[in-house]
C-alpha atoms as a PDB file:
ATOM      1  CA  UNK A   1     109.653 -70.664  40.981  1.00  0.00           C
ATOM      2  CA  UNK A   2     106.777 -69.590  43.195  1.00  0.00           C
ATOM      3  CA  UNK A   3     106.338 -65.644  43.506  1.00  0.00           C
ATOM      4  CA  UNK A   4     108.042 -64.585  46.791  1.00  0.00           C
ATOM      5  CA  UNK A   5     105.933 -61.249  48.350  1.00  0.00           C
ATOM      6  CA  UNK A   6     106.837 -58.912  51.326  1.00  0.00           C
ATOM      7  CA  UNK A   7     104.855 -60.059  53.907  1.00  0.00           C
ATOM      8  CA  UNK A   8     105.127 -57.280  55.707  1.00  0.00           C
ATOM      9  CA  UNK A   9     102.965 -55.232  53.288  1.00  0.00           C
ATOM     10  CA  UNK A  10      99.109 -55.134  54.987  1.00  0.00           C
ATOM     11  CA  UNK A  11      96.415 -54.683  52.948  1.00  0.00           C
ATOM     12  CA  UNK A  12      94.210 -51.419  54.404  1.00  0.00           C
ATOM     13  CA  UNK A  13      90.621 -50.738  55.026  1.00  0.00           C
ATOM     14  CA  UNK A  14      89.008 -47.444  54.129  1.00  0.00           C
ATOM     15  CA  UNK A  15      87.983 -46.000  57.952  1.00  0.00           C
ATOM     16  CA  UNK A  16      85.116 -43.469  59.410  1.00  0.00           C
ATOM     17  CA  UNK A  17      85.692 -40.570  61.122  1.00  0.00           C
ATOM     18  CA  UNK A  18      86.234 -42.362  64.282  1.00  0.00           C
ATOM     19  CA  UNK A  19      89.303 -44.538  62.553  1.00  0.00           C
ATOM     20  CA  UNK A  20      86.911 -47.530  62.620  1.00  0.00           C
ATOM     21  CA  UNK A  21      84.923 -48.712  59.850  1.00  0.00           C
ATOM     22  CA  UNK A  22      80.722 -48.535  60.993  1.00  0.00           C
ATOM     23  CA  UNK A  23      79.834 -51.745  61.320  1.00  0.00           C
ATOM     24  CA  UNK A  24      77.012 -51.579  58.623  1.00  0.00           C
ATOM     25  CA  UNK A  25      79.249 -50.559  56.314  1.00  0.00           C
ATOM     26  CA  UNK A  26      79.900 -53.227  53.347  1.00  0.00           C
ATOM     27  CA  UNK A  27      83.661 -54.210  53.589  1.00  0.00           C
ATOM     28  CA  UNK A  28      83.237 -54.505  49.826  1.00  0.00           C
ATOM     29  CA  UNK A  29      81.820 -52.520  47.721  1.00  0.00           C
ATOM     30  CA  UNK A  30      81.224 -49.997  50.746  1.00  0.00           C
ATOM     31  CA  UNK A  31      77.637 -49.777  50.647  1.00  0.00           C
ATOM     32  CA  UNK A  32      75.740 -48.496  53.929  1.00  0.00           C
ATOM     33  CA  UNK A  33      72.988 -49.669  55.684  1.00  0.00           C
ATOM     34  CA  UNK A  34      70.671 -49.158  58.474  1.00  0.00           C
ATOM     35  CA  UNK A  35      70.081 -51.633  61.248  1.00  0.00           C
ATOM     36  CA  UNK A  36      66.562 -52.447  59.838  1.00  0.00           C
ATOM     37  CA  UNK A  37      67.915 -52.981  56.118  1.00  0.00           C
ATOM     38  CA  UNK A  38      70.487 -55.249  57.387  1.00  0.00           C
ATOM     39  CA  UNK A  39      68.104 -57.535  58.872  1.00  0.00           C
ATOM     40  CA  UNK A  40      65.598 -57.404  57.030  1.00  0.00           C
ATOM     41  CA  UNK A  41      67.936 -58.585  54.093  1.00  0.00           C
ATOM     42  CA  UNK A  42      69.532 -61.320  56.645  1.00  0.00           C
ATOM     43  CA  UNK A  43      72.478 -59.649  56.898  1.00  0.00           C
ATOM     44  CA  UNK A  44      73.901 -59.957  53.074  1.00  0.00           C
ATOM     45  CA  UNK A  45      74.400 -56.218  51.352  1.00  0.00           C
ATOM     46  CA  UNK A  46      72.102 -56.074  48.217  1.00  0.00           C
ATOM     47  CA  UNK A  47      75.025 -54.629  46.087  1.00  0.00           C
ATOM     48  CA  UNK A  48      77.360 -57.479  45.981  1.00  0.00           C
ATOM     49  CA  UNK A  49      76.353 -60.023  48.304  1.00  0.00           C
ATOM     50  CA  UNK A  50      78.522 -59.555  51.223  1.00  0.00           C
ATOM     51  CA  UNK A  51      77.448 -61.771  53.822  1.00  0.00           C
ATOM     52  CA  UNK A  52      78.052 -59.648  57.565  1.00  0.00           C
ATOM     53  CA  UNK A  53      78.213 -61.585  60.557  1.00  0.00           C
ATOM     54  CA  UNK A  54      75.132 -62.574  61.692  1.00  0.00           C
ATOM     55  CA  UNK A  55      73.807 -62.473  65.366  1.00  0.00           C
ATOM     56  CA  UNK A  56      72.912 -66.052  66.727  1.00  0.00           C
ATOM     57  CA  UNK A  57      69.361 -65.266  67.705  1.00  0.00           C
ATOM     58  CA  UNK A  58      68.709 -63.448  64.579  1.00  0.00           C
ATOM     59  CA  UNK A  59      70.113 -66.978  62.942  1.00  0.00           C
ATOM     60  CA  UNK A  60      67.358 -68.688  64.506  1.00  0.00           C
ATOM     61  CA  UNK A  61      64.659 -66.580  64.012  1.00  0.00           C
ATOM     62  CA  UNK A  62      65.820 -67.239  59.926  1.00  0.00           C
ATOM     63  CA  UNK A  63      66.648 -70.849  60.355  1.00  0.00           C
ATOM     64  CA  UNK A  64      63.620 -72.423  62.756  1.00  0.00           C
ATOM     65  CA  UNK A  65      59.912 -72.327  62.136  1.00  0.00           C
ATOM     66  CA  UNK A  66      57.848 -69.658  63.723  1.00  0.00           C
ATOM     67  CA  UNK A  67      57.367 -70.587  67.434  1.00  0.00           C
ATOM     68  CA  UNK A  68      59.323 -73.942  67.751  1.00  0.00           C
ATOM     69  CA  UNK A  69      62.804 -72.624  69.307  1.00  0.00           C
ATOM     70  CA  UNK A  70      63.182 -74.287  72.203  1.00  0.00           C
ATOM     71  CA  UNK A  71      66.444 -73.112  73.981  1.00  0.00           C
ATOM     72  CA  UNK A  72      68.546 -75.117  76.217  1.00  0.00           C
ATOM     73  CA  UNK A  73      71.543 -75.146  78.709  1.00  0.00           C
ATOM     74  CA  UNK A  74      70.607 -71.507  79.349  1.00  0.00           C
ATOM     75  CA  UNK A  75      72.189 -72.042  82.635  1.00  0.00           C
ATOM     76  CA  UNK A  76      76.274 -72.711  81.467  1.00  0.00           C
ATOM     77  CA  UNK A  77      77.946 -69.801  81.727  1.00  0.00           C
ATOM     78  CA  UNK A  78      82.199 -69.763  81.260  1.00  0.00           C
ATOM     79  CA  UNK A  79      83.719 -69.528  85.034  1.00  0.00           C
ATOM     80  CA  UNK A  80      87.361 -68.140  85.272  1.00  0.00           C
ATOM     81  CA  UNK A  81      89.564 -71.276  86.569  1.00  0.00           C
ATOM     82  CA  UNK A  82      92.878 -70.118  85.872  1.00  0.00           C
ATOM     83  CA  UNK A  83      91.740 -66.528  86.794  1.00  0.00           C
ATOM     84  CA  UNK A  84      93.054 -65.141  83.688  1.00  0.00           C
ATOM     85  CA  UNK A  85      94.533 -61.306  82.916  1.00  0.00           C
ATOM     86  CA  UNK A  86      95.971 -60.061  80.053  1.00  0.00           C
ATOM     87  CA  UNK A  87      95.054 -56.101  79.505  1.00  0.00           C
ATOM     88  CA  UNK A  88      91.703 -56.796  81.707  1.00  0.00           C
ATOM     89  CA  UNK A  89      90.878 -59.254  83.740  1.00  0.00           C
ATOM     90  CA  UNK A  90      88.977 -62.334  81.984  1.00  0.00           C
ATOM     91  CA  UNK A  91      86.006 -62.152  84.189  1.00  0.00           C
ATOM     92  CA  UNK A  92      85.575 -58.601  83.336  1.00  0.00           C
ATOM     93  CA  UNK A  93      85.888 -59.906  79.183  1.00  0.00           C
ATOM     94  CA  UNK A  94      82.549 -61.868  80.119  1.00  0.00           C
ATOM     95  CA  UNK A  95      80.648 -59.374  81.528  1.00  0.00           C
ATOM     96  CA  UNK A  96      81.364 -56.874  78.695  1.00  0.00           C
ATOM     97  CA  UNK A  97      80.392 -59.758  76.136  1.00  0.00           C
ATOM     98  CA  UNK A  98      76.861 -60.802  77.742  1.00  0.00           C
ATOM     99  CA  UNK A  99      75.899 -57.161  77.723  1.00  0.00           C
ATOM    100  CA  UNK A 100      76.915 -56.526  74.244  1.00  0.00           C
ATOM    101  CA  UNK A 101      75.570 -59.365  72.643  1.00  0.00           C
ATOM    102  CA  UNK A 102      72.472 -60.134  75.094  1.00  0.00           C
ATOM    103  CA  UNK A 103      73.637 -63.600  75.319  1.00  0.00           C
ATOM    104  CA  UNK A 104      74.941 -65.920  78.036  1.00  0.00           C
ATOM    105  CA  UNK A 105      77.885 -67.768  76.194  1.00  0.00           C
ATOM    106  CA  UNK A 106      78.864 -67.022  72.635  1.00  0.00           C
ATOM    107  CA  UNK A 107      76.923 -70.602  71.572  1.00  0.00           C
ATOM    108  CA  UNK A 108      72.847 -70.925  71.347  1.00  0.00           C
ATOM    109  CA  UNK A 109      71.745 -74.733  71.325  1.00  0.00           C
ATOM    110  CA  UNK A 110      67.882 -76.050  71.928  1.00  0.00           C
ATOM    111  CA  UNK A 111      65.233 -78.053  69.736  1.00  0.00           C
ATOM    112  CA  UNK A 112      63.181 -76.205  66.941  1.00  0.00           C
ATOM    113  CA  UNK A 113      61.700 -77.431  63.638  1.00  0.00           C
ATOM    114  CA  UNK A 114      62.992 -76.496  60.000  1.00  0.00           C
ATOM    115  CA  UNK A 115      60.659 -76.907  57.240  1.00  0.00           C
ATOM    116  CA  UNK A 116      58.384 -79.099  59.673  1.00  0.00           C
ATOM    117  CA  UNK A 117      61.395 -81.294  60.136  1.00  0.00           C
ATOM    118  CA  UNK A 118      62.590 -81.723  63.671  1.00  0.00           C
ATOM    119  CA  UNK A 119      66.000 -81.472  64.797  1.00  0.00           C
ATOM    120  CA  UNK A 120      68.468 -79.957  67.132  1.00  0.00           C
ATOM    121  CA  UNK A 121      70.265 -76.675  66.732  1.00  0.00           C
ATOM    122  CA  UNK A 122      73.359 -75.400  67.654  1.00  0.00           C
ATOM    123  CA  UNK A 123      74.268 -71.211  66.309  1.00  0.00           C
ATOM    124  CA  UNK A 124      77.685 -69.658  67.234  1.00  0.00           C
ATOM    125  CA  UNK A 125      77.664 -65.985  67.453  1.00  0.00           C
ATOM    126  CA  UNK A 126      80.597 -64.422  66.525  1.00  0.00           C
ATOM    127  CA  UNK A 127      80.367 -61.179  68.194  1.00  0.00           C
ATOM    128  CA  UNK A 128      80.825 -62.975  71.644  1.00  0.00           C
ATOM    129  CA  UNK A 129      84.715 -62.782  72.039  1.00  0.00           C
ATOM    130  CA  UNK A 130      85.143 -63.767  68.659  1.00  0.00           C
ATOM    131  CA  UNK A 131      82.829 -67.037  69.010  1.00  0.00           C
ATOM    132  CA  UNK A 132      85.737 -68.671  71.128  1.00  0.00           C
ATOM    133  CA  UNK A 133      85.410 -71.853  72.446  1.00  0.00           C
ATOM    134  CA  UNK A 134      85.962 -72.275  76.167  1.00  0.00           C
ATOM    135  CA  UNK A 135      84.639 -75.132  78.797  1.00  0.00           C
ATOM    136  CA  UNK A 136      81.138 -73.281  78.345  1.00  0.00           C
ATOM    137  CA  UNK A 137      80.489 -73.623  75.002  1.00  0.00           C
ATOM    138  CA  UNK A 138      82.144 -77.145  74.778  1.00  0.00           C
ATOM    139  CA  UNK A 139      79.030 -78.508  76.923  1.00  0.00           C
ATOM    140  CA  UNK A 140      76.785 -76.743  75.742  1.00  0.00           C
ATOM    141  CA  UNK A 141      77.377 -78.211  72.061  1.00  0.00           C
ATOM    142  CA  UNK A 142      78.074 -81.263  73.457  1.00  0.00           C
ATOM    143  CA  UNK A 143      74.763 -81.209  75.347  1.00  0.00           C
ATOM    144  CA  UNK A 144      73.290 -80.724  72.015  1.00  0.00           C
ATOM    145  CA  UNK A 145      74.750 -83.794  70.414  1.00  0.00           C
ATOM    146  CA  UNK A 146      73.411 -85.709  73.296  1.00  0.00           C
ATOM    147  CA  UNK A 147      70.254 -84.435  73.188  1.00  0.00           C
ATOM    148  CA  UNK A 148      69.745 -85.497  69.283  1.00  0.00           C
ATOM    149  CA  UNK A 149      70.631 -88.584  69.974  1.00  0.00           C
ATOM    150  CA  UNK A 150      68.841 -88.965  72.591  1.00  0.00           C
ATOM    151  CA  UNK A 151      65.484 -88.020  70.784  1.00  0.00           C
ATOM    152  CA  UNK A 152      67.048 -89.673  67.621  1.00  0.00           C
ATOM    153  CA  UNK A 153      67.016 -86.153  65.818  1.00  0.00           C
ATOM    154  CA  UNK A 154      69.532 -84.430  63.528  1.00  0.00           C
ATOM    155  CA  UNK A 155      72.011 -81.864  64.540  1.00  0.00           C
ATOM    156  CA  UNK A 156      72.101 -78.880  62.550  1.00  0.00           C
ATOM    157  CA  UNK A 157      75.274 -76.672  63.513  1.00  0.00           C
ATOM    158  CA  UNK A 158      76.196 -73.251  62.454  1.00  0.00           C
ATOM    159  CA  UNK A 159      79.655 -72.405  63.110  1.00  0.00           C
ATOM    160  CA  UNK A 160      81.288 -68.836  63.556  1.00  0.00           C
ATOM    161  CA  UNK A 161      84.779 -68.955  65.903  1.00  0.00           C
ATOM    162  CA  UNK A 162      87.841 -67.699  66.127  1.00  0.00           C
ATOM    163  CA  UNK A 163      89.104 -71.066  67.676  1.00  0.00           C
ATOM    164  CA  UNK A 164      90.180 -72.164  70.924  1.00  0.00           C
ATOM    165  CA  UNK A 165      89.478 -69.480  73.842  1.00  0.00           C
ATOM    166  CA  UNK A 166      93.163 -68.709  75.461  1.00  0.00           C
ATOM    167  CA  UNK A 167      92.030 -67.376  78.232  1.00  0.00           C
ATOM    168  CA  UNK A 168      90.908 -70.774  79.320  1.00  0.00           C
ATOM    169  CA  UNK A 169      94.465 -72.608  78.224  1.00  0.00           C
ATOM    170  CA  UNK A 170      94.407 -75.916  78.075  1.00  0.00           C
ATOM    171  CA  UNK A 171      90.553 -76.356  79.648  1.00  0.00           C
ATOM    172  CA  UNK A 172      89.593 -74.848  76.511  1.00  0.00           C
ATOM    173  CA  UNK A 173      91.676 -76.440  74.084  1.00  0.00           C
ATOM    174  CA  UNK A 174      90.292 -79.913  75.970  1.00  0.00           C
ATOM    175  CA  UNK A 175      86.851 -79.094  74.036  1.00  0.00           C
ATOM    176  CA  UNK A 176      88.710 -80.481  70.837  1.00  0.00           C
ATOM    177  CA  UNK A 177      88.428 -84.271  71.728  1.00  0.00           C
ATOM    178  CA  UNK A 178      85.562 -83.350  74.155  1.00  0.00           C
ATOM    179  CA  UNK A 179      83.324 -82.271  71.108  1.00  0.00           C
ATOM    180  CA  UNK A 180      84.524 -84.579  68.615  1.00  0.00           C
ATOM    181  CA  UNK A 181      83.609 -87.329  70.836  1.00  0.00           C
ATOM    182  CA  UNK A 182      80.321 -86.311  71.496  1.00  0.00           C
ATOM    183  CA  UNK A 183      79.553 -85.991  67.622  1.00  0.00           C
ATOM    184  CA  UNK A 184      81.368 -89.952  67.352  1.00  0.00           C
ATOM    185  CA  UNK A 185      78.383 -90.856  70.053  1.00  0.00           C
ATOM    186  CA  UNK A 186      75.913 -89.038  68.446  1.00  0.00           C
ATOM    187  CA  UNK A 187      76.724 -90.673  64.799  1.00  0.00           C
ATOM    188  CA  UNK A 188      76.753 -93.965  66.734  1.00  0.00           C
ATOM    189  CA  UNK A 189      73.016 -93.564  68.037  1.00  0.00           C
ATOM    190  CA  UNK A 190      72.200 -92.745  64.096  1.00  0.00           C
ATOM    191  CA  UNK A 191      71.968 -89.052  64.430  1.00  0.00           C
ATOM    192  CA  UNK A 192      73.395 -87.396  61.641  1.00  0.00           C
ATOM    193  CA  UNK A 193      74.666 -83.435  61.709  1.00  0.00           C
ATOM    194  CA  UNK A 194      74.993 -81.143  59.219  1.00  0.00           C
ATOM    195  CA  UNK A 195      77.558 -78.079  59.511  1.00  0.00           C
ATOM    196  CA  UNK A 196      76.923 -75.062  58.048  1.00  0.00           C
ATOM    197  CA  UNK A 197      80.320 -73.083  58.557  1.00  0.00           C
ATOM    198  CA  UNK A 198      79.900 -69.042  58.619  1.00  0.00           C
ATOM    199  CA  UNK A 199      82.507 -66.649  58.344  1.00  0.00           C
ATOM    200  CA  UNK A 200      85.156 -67.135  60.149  1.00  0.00           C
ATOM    201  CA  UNK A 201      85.170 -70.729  61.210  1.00  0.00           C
ATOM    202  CA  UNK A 202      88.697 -71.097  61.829  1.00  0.00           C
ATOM    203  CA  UNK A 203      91.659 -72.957  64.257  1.00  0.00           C
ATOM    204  CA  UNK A 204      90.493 -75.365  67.386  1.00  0.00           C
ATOM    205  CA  UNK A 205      86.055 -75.396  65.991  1.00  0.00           C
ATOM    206  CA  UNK A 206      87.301 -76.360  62.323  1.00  0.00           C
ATOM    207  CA  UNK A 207      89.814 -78.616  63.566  1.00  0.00           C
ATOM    208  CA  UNK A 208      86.873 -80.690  65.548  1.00  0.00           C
ATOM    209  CA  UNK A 209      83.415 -80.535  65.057  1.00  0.00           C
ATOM    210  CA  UNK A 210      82.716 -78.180  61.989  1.00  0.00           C
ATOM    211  CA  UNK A 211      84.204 -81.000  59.799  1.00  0.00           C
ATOM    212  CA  UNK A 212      82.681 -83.409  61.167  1.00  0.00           C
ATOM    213  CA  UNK A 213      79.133 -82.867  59.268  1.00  0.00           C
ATOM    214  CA  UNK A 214      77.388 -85.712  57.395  1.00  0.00           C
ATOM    215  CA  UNK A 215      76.946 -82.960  55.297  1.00  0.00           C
ATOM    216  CA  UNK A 216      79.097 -79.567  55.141  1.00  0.00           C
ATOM    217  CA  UNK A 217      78.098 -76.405  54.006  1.00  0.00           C
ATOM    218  CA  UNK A 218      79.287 -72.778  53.963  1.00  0.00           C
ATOM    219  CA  UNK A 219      78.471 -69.269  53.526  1.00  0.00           C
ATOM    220  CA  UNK A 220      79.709 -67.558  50.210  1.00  0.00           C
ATOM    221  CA  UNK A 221      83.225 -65.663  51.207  1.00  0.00           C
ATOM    222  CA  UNK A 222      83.335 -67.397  54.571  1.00  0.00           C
ATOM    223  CA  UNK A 223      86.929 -67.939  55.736  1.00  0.00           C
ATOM    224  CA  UNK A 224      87.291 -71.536  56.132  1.00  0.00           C
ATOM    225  CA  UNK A 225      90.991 -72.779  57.854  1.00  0.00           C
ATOM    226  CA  UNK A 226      92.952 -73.881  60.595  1.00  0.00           C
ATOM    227  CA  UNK A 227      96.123 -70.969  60.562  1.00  0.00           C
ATOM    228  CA  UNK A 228      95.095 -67.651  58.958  1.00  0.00           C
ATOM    229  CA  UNK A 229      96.351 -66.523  55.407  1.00  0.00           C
ATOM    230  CA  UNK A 230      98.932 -63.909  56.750  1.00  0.00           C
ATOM    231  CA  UNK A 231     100.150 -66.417  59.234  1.00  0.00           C
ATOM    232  CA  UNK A 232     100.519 -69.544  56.412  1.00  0.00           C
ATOM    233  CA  UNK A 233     101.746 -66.718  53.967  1.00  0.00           C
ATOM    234  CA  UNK A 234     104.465 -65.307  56.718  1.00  0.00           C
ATOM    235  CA  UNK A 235     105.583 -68.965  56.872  1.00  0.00           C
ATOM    236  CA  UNK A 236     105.531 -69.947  53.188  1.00  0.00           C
ATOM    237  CA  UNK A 237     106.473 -66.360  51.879  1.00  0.00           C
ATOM    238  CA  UNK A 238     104.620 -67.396  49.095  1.00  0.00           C
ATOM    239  CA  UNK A 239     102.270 -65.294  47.628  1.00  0.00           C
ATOM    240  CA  UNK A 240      98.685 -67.143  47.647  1.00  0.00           C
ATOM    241  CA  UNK A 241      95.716 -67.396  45.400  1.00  0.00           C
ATOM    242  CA  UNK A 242      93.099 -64.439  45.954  1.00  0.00           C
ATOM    243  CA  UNK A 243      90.351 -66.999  47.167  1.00  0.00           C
ATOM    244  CA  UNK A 244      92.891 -69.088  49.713  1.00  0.00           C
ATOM    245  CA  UNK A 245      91.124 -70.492  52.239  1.00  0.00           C
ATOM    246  CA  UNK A 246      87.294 -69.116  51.327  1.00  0.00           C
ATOM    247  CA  UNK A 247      84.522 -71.492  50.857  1.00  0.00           C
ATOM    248  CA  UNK A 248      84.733 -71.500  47.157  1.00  0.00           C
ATOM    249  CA  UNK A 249      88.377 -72.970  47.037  1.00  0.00           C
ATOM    250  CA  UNK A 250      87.281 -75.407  50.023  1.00  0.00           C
ATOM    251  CA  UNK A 251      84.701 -76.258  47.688  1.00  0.00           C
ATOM    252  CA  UNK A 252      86.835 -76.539  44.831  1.00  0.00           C
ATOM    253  CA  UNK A 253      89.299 -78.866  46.906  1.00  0.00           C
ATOM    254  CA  UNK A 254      86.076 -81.201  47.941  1.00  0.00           C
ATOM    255  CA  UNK A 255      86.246 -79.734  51.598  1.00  0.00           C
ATOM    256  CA  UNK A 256      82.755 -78.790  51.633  1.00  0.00           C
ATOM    257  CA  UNK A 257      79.773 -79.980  49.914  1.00  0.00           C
ATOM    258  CA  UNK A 258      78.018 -77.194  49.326  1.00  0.00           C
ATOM    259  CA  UNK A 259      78.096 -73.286  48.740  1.00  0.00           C
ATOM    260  CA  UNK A 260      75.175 -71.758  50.130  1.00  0.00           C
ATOM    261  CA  UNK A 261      73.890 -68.261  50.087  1.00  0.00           C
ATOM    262  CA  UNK A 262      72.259 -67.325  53.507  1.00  0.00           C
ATOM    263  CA  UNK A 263      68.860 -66.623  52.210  1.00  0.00           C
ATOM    264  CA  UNK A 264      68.966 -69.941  50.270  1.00  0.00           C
ATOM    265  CA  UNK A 265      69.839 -71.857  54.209  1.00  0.00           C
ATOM    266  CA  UNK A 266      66.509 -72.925  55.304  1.00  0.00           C
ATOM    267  CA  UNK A 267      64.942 -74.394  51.833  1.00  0.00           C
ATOM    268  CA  UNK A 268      68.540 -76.265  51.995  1.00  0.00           C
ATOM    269  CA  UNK A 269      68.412 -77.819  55.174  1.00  0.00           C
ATOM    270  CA  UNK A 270      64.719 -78.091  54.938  1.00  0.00           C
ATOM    271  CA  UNK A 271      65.668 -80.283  51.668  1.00  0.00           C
ATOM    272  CA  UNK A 272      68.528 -81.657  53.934  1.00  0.00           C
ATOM    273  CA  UNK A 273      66.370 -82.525  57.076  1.00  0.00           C
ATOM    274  CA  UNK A 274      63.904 -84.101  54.846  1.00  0.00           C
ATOM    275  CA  UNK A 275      66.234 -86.689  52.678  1.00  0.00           C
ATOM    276  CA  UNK A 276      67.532 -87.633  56.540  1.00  0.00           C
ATOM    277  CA  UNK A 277      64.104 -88.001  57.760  1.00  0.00           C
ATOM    278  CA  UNK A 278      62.918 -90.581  54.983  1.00  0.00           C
ATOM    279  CA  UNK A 279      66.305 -92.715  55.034  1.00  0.00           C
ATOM    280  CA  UNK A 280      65.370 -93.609  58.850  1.00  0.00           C
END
């Protein structure tokens, strides 16, 4: 008989003097760091590996070659249709995101190089309203699968999302089919895409085109599914394994292909990028 456990039980995170855990703070073994540490080690603590979420631009500046970002769609930014209000208004959401991340939606997609190797490049950043995906960042990816095909180019996409953006209902959740058919038209001009899924790529993003990849990869630890482990355990009342749902069991299960380290990413997709190149 499977273990039953009380699912109301929640595990708890030591907390600074504020009640909030500093952001450089590892969630693990609890290691500090500066600003300047953290990125200068890509965002992985040097005690146990940790990997942080990364910010998208600092994502490029690992994953392109020096000088060959080329960013694109700079100009589609999420509107408010339905005009949306929960504890703030929606509009008010955006403003507060742009200015704490810098960036315009919370997707990043242009041309740059990787090892030499050309290709488009589509980075989620996390940090803008938990990488949702609303009508914004639906064309924008999409715009980036057309845009490899186009110049007969791979895709190389680095997921980070919470899922579907409610604040956009059903407009948002439309970017399911919308993105999985643009990665079906891309595939059919010969462009392939790899996936490289970050911590957390989770709900409406890994149920379209995160698992879509030619080839998929993820970050060590990352949280990989569609409902999250309290919800699936609340519904089970099962108690699960202590890796449920993290890249190594997906790997385990043959749901990715790969485990990846962050600083191992560009000799990866450089090795990737360059198998694609010479089957053409």
């Amino acid at each position: 008989m499977s273990e039953r456990i009380d699912v109301s039980i929640e595990s708890k995170q030591p907390e600074g003097p504020s009640g909030k855990r500093h952001p450089n703070t590892c969630p693990v073994c609890e290691s500090h760091y500066r600003d300047d540490e953290l990125a200068e080690a890509v965002w992985v603590c040097g005690q146990c590996g940790h990997h942080f979420s990364m910010p998208a631009r600092a994502r490029v500046d690992q994953l392109a070659d020096a000088g060959s970002w080329q960013e694109e769609a700079t100009e589609i930014r999420s509107d408010d249709p339905l005009g949306f209000f929960d504890l703030r208004p929606y509009s008010e959401r955006l403003v507060e995101a742009e200015l704490n991340t810098g960036l315009g939606e919370a997707i990043v997609v242009g041309s740059a190089t990787i090892g030499g190797h050309a290709c488009e490049l589509a980075v989620m950043d996390f940090a803008f309203m938990g990488g949702s995906m609303g009508s914004a960042v639906g064309e924008k990816f999409s715009r980036a699968c057309d845009s490899a095909a186009e110049r007969g180019l791979p895709l190389v996409s680095v997921s980070a999302s919470g899922g579907a953006r409610m604040q956009e209902g059903i407009l948002s959740l439309m970017q399911l089919p919308k993105t999985v058919a643009a990665v079906e038209d891309m595939h059919d001009a010969g462009s392939p895409l790899i996936s490289v899924m970050t911590h957390p790529t989770t709900a409406g993003v890994l149920a379209s085109f995160a698992t879509l990849g030619d080839v998929i990869i993820a970050e060590p630890g990352a949280l990989l599914i569609f409902a999250g482990p309290r919800v699936v355990q609340q519904t089970t009342r099962e108690k699960l394994p202590e890796d449920f749902a993290l890249s190594e069991s997906n790997f385990r299960l043959g749901h990715v292909d790969a485990v990846v380290p962050r600083p191992e990413l560009p000799s990866v997709l450089t090795r990737l990028l360059g198998l694609f190149a010479n089957a053409q």
